[in-house]
C-alpha atoms as a PDB file:
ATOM      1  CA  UNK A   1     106.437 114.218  99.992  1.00  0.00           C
ATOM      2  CA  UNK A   2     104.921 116.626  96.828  1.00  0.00           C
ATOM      3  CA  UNK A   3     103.556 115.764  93.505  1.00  0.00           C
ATOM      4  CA  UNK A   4     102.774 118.573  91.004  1.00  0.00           C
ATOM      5  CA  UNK A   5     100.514 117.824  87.916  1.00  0.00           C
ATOM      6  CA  UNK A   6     101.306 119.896  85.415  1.00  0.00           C
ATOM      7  CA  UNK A   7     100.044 120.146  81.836  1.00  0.00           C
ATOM      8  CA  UNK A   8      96.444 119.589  81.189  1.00  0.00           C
ATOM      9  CA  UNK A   9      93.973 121.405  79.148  1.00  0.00           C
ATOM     10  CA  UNK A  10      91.986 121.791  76.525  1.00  0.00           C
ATOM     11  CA  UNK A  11      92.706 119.663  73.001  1.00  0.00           C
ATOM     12  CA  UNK A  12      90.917 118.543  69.995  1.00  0.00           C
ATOM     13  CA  UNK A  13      90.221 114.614  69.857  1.00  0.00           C
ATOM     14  CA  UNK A  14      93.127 113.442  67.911  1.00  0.00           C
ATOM     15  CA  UNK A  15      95.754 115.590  69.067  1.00  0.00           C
ATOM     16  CA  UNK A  16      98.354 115.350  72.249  1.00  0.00           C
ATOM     17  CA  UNK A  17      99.507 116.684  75.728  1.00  0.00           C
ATOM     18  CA  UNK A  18     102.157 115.773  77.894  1.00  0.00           C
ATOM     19  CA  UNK A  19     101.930 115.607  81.461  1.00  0.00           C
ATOM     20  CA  UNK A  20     104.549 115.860  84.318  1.00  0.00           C
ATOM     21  CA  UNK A  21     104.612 115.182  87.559  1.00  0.00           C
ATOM     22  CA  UNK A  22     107.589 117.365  89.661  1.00  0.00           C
ATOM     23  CA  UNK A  23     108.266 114.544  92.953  1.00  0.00           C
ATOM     24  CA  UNK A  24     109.933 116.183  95.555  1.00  0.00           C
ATOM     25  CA  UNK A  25     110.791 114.214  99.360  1.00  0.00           C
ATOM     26  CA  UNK A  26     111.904 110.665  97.823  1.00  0.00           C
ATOM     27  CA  UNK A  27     113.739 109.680  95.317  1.00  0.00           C
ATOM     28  CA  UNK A  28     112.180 108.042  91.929  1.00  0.00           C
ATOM     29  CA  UNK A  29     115.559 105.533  92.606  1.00  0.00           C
ATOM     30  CA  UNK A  30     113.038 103.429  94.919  1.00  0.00           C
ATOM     31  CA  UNK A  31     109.548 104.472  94.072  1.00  0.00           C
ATOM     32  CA  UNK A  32     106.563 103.849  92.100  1.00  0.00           C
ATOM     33  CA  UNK A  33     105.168 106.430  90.684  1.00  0.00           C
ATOM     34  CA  UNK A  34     101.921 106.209  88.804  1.00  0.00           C
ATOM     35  CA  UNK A  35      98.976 108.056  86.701  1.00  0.00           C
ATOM     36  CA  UNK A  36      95.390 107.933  87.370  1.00  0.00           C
ATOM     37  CA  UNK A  37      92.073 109.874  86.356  1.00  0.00           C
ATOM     38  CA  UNK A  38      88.830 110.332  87.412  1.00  0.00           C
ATOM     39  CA  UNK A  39      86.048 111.349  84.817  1.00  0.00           C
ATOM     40  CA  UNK A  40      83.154 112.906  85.746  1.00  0.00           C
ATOM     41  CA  UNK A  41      80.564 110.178  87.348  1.00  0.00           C
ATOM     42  CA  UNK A  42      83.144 107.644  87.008  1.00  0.00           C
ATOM     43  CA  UNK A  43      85.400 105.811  89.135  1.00  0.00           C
ATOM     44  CA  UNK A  44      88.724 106.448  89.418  1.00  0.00           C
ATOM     45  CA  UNK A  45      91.233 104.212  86.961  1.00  0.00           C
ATOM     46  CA  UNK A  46      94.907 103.690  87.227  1.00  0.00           C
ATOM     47  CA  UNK A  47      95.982 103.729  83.287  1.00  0.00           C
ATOM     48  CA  UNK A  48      99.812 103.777  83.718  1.00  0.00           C
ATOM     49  CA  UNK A  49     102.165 103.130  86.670  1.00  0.00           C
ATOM     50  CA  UNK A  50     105.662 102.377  86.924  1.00  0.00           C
ATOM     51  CA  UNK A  51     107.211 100.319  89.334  1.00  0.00           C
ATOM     52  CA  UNK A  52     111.210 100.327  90.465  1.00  0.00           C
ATOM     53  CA  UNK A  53     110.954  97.118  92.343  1.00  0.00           C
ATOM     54  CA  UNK A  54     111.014  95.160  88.831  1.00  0.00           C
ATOM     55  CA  UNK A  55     111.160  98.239  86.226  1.00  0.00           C
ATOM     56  CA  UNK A  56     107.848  97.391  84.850  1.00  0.00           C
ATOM     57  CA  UNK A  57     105.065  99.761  83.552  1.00  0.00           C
ATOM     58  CA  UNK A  58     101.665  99.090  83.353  1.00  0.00           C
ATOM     59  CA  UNK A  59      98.915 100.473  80.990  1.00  0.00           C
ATOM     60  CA  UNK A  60      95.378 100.069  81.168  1.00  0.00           C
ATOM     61  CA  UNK A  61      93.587  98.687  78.228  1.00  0.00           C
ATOM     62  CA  UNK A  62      91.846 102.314  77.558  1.00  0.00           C
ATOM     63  CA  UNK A  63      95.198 104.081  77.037  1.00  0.00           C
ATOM     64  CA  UNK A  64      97.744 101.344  75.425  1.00  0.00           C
ATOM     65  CA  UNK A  65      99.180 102.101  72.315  1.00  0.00           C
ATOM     66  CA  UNK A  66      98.236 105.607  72.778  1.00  0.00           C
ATOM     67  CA  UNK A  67      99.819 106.796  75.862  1.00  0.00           C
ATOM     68  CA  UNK A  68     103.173 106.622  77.090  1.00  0.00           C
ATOM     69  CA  UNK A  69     104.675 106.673  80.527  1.00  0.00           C
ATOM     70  CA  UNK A  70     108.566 108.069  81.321  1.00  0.00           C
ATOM     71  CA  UNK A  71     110.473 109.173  84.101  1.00  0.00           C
ATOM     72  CA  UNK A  72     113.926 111.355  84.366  1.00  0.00           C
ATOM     73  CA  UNK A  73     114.895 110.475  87.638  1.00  0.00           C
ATOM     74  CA  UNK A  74     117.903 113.293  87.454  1.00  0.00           C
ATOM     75  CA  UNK A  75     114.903 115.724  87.266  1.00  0.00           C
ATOM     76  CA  UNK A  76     112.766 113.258  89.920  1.00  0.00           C
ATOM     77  CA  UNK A  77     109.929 114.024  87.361  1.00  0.00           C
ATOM     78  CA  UNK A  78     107.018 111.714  85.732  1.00  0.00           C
ATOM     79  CA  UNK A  79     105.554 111.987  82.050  1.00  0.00           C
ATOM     80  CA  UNK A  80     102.462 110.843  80.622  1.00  0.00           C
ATOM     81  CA  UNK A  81     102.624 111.854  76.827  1.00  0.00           C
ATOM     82  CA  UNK A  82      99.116 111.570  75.634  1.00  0.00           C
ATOM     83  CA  UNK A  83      98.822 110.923  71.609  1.00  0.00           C
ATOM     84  CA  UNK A  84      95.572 110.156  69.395  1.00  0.00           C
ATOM     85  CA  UNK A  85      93.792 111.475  72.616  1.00  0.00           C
ATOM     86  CA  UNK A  86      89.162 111.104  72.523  1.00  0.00           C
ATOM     87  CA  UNK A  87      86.484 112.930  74.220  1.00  0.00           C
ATOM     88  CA  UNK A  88      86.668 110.048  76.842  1.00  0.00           C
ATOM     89  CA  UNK A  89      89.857 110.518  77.896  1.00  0.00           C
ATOM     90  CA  UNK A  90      87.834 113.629  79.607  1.00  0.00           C
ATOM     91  CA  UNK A  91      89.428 113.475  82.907  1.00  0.00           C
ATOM     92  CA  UNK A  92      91.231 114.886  86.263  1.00  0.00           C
ATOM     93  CA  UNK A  93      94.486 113.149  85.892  1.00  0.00           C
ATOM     94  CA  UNK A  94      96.306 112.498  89.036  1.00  0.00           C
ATOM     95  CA  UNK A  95     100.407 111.630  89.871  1.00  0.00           C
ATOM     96  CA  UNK A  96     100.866 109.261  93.040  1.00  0.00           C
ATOM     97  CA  UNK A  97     103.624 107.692  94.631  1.00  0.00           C
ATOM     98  CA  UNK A  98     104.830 104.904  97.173  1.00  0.00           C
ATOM     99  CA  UNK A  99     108.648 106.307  97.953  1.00  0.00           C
ATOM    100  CA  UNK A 100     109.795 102.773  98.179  1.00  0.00           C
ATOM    101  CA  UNK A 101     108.273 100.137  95.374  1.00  0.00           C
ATOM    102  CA  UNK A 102     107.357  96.775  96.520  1.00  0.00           C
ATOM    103  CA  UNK A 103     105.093  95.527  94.416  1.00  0.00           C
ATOM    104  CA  UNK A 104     104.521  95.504  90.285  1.00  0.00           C
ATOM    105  CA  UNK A 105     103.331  98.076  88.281  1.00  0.00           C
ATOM    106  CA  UNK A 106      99.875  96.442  87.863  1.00  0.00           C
ATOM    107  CA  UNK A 107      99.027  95.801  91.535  1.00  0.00           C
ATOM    108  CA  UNK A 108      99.964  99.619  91.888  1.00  0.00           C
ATOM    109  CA  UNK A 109      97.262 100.971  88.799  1.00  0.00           C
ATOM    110  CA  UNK A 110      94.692  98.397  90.334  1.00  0.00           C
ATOM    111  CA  UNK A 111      94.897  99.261  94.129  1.00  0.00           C
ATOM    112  CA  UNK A 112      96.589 102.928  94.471  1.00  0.00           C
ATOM    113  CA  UNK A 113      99.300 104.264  96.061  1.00  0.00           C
ATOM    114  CA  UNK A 114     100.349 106.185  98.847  1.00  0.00           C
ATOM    115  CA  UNK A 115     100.879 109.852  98.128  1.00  0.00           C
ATOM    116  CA  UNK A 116      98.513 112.084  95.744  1.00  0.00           C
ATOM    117  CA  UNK A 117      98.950 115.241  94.134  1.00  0.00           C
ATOM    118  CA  UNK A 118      96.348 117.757  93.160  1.00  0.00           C
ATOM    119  CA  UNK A 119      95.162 116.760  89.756  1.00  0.00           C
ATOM    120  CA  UNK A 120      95.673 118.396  86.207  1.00  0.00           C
ATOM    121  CA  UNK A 121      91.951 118.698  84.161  1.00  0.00           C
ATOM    122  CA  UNK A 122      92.427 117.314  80.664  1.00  0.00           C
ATOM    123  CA  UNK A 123      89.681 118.053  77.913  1.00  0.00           C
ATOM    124  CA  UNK A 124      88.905 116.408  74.557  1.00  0.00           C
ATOM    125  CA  UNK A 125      86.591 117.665  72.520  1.00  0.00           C
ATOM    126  CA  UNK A 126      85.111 116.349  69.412  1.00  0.00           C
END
């Protein structure tokens, strides 16, 4: 099982970035795949995870209405389109996985998942 995080950088507070996340070793079909970050001093935080069991997604309160999670499961790839993005969305985002979903997208966001790839570093400045 891989996950690649792909698309971070550096953006002005207002603007956007889209991330992906490339799954390789399962099948999206019967996953749950999720996003996560980690700011500096901060504890980790599950803002959007997606769950096949039920087809739900979750968002944490920090990121609804602002960010957006998708999948392509022909491509077996994860998005995370950021939009109206802050300085504290400052963060290593992370993509994780559980190749077979039993549970909702919320228990995933609030208690993690299986399988971690390397993070992407996302930057908002003022």
């Amino acid at each position: 099982v891989q996950l690649q995080a792909s698309g971070g950088g550096l953006v002005q507070s207002g603007g956007s970035l889209r991330l992906s996340c490339d799954a390789s070793g399962f099948t999206l079909d019967y996953a749950a795949i999720g996003w996560f970050r980690q700011a500096p001093g901060k504890e980790r935080e599950g803002i959007s995870c997606f769950s096949s069991r039920d087809g739900s997604v979750y968002y944490a309160d920090s990121v609804k209405g602002r960010f957006t999670m998708s999948t392509n499961n022909y491509r077996n790839t994860a998005y995370l389109h950021l939009d109206s993005l802050k300085p504290e969305d400052t963060a290593v985002y992370y993509c994780a996985a559980n190749i077979v979903s039993a549970a909702s997208s919320s228990w995933y966001c609030h208690n993690g998942m299986d399988y971690w790839g390397e993070g992407t570093l996302v930057t908002v400045s003022s």
